[in-house]
PDB file of N, CA and C in Angstrom:
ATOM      1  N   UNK A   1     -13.169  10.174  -8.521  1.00  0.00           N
ATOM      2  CA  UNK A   1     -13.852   9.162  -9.293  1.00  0.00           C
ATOM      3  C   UNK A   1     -13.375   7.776  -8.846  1.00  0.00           C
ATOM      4  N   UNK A   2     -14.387   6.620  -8.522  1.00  0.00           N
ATOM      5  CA  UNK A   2     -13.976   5.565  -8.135  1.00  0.00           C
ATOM      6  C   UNK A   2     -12.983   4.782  -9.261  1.00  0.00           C
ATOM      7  N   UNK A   3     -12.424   3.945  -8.965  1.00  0.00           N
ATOM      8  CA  UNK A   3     -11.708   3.415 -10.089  1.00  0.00           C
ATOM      9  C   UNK A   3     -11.220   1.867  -9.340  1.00  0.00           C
ATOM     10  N   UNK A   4     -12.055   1.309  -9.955  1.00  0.00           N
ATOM     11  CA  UNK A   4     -12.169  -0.289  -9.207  1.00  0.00           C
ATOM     12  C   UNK A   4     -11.047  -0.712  -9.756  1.00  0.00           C
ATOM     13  N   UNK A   5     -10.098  -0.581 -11.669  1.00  0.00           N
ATOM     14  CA  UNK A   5      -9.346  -0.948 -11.874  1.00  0.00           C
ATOM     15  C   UNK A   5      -8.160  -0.721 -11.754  1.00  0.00           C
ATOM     16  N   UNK A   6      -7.970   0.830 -10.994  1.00  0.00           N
ATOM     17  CA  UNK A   6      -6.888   0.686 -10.730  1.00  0.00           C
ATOM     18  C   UNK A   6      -6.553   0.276  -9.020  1.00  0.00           C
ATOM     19  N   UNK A   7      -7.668   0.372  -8.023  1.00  0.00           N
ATOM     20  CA  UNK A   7      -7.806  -0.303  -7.162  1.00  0.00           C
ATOM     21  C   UNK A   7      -7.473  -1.907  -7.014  1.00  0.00           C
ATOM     22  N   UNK A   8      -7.285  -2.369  -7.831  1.00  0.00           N
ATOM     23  CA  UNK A   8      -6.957  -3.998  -8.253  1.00  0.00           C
ATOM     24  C   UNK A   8      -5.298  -3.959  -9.042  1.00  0.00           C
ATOM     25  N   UNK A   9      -4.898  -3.062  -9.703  1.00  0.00           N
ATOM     26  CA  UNK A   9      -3.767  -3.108 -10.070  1.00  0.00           C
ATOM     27  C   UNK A   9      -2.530  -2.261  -8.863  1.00  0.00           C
ATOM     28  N   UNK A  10      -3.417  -1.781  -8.148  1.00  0.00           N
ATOM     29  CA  UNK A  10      -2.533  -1.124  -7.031  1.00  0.00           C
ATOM     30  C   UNK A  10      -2.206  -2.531  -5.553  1.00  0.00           C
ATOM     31  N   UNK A  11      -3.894  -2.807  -5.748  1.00  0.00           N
ATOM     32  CA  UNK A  11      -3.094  -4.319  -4.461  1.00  0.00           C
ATOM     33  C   UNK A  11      -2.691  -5.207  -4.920  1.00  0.00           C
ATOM     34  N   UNK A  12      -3.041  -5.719  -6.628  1.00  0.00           N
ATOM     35  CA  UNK A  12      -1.540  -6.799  -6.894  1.00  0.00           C
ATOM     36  C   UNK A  12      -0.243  -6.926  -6.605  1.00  0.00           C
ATOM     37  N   UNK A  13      -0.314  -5.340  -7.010  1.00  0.00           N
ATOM     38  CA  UNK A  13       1.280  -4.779  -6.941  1.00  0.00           C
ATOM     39  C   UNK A  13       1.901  -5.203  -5.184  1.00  0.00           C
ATOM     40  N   UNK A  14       1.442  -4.515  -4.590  1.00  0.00           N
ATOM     41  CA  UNK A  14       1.463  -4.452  -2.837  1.00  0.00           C
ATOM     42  C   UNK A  14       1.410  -5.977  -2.926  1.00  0.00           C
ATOM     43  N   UNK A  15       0.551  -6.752  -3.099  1.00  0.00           N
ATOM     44  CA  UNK A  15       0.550  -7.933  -2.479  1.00  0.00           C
ATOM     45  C   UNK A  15       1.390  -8.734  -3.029  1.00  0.00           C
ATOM     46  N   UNK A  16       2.529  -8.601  -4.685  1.00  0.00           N
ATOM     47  CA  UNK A  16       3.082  -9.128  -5.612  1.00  0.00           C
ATOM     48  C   UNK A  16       4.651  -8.726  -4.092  1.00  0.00           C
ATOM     49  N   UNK A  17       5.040  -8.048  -3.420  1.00  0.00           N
ATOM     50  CA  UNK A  17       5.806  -6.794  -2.881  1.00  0.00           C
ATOM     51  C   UNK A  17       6.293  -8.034  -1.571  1.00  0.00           C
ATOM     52  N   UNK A  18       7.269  -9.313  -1.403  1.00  0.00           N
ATOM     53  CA  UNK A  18       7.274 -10.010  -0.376  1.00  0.00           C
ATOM     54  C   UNK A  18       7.983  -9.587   0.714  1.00  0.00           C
ATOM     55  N   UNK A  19       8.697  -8.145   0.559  1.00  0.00           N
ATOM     56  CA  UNK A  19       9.442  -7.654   1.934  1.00  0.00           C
ATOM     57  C   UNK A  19       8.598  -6.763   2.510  1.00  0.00           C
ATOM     58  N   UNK A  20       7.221  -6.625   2.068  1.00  0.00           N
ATOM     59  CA  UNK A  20       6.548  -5.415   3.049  1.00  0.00           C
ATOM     60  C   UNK A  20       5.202  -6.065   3.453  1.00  0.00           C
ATOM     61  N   UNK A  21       4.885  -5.901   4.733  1.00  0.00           N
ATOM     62  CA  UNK A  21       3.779  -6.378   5.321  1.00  0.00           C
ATOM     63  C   UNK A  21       2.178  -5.463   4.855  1.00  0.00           C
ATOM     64  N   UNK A  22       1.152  -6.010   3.886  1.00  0.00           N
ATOM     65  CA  UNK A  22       0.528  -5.003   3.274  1.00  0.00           C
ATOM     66  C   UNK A  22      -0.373  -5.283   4.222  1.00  0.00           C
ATOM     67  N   UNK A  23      -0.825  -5.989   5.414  1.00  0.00           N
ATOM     68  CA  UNK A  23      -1.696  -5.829   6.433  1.00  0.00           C
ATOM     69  C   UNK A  23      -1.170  -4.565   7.299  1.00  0.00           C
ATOM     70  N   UNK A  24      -0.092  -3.707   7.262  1.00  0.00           N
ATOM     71  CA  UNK A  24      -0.113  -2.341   8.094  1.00  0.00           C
ATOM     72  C   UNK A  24      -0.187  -1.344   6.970  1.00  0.00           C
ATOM     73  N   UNK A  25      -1.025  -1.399   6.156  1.00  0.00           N
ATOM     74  CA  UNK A  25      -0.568  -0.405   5.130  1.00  0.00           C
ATOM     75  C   UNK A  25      -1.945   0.113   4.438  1.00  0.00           C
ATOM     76  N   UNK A  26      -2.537   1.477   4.376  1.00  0.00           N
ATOM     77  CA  UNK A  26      -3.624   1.386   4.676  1.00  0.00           C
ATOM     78  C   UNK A  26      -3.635   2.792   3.284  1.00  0.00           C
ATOM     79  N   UNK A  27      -4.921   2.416   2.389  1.00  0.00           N
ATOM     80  CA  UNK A  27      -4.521   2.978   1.244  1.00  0.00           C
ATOM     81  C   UNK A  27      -6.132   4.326   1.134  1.00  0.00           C
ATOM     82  N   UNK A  28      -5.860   5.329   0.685  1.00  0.00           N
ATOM     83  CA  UNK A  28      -6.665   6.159   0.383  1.00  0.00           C
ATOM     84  C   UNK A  28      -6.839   6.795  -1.108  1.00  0.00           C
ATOM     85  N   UNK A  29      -7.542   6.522  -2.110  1.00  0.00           N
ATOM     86  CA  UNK A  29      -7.617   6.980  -3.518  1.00  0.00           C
ATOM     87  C   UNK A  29      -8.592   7.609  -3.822  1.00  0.00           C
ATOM     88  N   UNK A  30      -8.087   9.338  -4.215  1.00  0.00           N
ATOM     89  CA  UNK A  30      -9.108   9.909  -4.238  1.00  0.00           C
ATOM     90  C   UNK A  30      -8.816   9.962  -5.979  1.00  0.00           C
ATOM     91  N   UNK A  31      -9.314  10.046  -7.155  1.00  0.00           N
ATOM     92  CA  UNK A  31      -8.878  10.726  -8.355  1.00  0.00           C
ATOM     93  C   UNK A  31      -7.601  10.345  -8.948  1.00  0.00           C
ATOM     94  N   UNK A  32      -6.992   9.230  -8.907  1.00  0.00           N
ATOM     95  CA  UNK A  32      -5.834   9.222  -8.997  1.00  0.00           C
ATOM     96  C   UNK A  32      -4.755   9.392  -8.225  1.00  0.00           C
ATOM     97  N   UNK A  33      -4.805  10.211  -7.094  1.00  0.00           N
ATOM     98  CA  UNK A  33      -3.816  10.472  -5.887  1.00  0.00           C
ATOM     99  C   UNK A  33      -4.184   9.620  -4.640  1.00  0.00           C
ATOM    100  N   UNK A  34      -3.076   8.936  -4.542  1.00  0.00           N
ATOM    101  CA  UNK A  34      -3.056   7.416  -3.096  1.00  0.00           C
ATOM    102  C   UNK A  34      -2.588   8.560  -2.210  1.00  0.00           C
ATOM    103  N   UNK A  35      -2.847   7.752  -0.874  1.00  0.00           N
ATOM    104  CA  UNK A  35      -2.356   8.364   0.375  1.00  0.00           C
ATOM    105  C   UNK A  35      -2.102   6.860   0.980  1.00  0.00           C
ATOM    106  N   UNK A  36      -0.271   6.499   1.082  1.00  0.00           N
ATOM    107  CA  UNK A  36      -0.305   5.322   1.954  1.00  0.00           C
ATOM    108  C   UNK A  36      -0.063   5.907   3.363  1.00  0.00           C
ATOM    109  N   UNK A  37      -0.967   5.032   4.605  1.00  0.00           N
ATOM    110  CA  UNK A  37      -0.471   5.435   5.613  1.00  0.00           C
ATOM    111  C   UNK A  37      -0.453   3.992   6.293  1.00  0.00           C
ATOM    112  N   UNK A  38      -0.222   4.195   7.538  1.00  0.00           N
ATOM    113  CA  UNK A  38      -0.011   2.920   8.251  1.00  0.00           C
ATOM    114  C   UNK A  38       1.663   2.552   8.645  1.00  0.00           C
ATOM    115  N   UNK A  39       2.231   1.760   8.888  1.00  0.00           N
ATOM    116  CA  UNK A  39       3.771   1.113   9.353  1.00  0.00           C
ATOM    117  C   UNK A  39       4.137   0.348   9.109  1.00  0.00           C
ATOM    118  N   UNK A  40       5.865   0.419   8.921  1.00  0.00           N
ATOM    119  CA  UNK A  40       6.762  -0.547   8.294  1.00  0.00           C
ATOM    120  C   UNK A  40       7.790  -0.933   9.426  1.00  0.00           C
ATOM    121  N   UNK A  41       8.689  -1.453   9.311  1.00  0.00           N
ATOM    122  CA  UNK A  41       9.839  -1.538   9.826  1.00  0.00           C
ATOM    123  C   UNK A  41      10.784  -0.668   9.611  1.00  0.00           C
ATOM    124  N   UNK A  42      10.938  -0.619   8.672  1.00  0.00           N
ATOM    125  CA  UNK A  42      12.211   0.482   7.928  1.00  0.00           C
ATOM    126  C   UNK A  42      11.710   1.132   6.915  1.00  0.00           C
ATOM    127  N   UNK A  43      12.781   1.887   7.097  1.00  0.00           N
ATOM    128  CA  UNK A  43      12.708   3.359   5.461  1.00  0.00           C
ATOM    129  C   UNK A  43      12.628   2.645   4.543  1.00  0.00           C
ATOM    130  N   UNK A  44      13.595   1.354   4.172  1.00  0.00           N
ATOM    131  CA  UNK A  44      13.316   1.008   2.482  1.00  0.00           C
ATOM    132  C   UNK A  44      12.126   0.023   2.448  1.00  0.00           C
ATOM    133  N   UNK A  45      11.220  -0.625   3.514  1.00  0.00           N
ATOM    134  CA  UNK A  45      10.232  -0.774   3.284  1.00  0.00           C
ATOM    135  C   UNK A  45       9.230   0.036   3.002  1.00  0.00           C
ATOM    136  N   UNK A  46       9.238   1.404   3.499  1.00  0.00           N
ATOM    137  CA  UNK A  46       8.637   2.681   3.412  1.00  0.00           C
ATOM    138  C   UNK A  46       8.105   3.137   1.467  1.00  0.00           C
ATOM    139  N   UNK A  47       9.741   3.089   0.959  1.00  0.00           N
ATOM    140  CA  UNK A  47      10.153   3.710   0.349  1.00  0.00           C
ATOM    141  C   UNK A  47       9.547   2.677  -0.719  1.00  0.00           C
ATOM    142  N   UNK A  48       9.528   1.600  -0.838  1.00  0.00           N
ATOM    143  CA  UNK A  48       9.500   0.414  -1.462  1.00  0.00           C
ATOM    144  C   UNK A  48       8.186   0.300  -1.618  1.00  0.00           C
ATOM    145  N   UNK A  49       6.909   0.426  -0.661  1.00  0.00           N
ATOM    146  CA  UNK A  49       5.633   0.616  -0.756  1.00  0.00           C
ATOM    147  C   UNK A  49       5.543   1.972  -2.079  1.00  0.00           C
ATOM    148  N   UNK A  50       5.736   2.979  -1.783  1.00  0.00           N
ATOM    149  CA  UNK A  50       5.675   4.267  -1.924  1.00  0.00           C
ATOM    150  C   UNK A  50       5.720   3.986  -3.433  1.00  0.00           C
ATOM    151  N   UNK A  51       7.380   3.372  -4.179  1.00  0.00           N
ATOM    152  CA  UNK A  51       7.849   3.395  -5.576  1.00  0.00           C
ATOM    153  C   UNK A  51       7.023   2.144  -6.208  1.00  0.00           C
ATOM    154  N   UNK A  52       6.346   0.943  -5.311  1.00  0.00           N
ATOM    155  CA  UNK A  52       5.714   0.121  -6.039  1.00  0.00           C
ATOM    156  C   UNK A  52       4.315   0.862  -6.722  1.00  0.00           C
ATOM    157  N   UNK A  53       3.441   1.282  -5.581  1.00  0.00           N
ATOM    158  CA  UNK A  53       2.248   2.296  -6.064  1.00  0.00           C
ATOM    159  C   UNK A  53       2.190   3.304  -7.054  1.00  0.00           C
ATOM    160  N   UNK A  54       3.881   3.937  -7.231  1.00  0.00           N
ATOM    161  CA  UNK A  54       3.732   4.800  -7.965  1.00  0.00           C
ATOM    162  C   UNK A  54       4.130   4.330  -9.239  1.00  0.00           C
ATOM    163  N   UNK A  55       4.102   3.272  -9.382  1.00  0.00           N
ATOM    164  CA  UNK A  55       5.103   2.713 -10.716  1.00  0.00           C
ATOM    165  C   UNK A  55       3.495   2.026 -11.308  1.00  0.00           C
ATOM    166  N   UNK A  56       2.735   1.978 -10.689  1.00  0.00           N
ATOM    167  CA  UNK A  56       1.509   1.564 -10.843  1.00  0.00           C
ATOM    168  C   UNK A  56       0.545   2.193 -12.091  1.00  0.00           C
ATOM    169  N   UNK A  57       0.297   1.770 -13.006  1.00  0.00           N
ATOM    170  CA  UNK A  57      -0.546   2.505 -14.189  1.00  0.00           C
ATOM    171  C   UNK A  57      -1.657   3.135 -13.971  1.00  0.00           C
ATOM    172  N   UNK A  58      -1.720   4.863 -13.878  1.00  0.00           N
ATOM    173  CA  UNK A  58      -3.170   5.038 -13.287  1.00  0.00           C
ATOM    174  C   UNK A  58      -3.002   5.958 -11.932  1.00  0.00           C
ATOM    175  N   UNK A  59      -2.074   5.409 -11.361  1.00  0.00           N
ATOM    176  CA  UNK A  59      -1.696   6.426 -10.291  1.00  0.00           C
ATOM    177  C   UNK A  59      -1.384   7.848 -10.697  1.00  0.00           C
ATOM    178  N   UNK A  60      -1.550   8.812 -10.192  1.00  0.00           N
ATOM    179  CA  UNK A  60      -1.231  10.091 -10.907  1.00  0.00           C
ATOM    180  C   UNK A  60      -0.268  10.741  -9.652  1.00  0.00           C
ATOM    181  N   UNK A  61      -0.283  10.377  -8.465  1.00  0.00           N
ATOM    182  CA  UNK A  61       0.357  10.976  -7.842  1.00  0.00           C
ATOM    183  C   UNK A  61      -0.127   9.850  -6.197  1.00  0.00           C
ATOM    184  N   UNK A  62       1.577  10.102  -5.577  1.00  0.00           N
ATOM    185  CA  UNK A  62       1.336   9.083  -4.134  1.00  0.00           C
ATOM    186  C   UNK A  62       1.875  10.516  -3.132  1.00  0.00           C
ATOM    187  N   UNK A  63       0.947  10.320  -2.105  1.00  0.00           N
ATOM    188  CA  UNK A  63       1.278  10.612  -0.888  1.00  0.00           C
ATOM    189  C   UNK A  63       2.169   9.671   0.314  1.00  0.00           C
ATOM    190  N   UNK A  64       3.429   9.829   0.388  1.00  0.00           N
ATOM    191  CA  UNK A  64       3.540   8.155   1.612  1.00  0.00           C
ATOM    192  C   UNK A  64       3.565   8.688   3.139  1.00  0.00           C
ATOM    193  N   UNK A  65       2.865   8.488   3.695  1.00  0.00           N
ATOM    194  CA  UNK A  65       2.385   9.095   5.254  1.00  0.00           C
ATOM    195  C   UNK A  65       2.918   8.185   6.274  1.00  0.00           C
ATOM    196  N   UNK A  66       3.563   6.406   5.431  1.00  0.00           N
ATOM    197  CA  UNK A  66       3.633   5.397   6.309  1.00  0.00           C
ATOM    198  C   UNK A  66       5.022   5.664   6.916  1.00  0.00           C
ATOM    199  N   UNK A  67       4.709   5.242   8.511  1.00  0.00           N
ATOM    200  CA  UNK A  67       5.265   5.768   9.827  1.00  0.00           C
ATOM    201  C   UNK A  67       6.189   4.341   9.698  1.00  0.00           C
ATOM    202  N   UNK A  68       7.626   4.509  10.317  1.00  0.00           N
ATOM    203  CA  UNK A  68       8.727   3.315  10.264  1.00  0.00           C
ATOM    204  C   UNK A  68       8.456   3.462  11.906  1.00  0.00           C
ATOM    205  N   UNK A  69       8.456   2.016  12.126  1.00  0.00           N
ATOM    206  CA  UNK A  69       8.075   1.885  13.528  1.00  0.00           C
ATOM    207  C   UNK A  69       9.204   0.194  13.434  1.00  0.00           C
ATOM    208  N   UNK A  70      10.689   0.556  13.886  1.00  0.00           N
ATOM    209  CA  UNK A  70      11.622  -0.240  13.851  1.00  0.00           C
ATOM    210  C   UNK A  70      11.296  -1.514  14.923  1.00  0.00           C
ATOM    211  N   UNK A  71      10.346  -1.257  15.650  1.00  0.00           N
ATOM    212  CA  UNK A  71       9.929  -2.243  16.918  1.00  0.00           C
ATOM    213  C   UNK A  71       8.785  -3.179  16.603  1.00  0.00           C
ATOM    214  N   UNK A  72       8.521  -2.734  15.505  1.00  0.00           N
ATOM    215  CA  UNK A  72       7.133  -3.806  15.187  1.00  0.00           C
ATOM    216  C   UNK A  72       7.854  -5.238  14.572  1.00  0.00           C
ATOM    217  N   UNK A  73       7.267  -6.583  14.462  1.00  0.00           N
ATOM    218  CA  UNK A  73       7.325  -7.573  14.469  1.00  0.00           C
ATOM    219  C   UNK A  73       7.876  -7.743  12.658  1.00  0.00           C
ATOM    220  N   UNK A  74       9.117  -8.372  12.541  1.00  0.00           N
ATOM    221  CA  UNK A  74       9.103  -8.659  10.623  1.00  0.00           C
ATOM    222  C   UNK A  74       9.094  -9.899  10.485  1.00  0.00           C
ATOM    223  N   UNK A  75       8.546  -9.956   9.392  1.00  0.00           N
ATOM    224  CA  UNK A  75       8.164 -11.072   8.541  1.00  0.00           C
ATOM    225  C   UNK A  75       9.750 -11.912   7.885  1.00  0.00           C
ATOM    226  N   UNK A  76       9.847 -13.117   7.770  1.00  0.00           N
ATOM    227  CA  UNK A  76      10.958 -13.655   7.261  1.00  0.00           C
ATOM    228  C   UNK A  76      11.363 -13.109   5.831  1.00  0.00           C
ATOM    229  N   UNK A  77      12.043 -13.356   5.155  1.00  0.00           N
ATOM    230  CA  UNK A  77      12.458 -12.724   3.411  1.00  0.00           C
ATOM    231  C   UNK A  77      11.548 -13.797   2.704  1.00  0.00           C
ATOM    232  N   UNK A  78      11.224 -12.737   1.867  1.00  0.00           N
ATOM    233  CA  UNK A  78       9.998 -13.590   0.798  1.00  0.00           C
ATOM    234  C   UNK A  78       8.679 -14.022   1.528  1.00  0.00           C
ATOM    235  N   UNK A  79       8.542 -13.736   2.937  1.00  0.00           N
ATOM    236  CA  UNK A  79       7.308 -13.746   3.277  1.00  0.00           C
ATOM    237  C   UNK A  79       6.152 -12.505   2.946  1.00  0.00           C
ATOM    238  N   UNK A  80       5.080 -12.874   3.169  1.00  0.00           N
ATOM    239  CA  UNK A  80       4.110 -11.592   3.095  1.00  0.00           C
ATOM    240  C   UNK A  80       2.937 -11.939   3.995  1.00  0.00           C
ATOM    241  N   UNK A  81       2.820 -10.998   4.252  1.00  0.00           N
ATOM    242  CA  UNK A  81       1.223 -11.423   5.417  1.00  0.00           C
ATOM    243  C   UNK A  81       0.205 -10.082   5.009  1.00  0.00           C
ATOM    244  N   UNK A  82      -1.041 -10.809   5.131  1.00  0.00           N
ATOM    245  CA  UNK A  82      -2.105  -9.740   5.205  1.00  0.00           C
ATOM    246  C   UNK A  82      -2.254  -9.754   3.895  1.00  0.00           C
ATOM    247  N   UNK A  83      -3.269  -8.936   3.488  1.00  0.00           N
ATOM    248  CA  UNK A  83      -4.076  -8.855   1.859  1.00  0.00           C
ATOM    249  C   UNK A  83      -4.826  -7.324   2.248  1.00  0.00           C
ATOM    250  N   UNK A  84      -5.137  -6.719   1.219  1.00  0.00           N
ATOM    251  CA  UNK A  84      -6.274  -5.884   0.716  1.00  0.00           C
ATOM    252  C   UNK A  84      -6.927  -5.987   0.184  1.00  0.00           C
ATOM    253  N   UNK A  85      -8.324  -6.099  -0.178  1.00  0.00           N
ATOM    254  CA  UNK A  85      -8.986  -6.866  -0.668  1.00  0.00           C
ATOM    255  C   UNK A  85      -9.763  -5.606  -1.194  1.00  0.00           C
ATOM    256  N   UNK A  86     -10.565  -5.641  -3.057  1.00  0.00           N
ATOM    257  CA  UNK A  86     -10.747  -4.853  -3.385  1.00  0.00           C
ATOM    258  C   UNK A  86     -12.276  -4.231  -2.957  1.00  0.00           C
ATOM    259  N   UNK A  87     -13.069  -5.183  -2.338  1.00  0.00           N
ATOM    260  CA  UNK A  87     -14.342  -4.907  -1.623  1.00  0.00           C
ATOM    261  C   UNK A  87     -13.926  -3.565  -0.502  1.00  0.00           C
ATOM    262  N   UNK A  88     -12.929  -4.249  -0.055  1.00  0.00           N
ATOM    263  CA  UNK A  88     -12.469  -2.823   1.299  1.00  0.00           C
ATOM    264  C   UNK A  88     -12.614  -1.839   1.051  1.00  0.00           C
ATOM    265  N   UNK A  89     -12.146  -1.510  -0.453  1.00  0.00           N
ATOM    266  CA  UNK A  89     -12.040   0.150  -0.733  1.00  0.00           C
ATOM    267  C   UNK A  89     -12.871   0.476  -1.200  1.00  0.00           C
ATOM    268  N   UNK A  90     -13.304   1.688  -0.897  1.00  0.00           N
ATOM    269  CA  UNK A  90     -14.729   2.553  -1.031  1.00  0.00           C
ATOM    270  C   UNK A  90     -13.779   4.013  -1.443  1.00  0.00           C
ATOM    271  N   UNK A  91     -14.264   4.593  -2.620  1.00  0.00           N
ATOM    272  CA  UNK A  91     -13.839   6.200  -2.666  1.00  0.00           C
ATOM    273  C   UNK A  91     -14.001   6.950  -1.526  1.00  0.00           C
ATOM    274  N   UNK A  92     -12.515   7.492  -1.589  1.00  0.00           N
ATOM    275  CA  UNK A  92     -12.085   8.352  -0.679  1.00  0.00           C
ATOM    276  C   UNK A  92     -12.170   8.020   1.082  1.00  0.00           C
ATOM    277  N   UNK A  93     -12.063   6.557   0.987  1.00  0.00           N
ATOM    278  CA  UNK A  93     -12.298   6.052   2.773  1.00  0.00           C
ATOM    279  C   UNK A  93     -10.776   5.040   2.856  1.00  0.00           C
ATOM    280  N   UNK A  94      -9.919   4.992   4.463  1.00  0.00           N
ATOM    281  CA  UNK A  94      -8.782   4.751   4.252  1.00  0.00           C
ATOM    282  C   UNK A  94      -9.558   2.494   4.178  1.00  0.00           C
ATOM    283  N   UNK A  95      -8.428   1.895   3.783  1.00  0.00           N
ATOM    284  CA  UNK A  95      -8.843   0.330   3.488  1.00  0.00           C
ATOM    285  C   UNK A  95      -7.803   0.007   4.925  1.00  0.00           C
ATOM    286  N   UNK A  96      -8.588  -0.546   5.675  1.00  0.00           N
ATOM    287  CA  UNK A  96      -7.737  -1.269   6.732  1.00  0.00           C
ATOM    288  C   UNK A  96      -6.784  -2.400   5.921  1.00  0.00           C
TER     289      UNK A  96
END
């Protein structure tokens, strides 16, 4: 079932999130169950995506699929880059 509102309370969260880059992070909601996939730098950025989504009202269950790729480019502290935007997501299709 689509769910536009919790689609909007899931990318606040992510985009509220200034140590993780939410332009590699790529979200799938089928029914309540996310699937994050996409890349971080590190595990506790990983991990940090993963516990923000799930702390999320509405979520019923997270999958985290996102790959730590220690060579990709980081963002300064308290920076954030990239957005999700709630037009992107369509039921059950991943949101670049």
């Amino acid at each position: 079932m689509y769910d536009p509102q919790l689609i909007r309370r899931i990318i606040a969260e992510l985009e509220s999130e200034p140590t993780v880059d939410v332009s590699r992070i790529d979200l799938n909601i089928v029914d309540g169950m996310v699937t994050l996939t996409g890349s971080v730098t590190s595990f506790r950025q990983k991990n940090t995506v993963g516990s923000t989504v799930r702390n999320v009202s509405g979520v019923g269950s997270v999958v985290n699929l996102i790959e730590v790729e220690p060579g990709v480019a980081t963002l300064p502290d308290g920076a954030s880059a990239g957005s999700v935007h709630e037009h992107d997501v369509k039921p059950g299709l991943v949101v670049p």
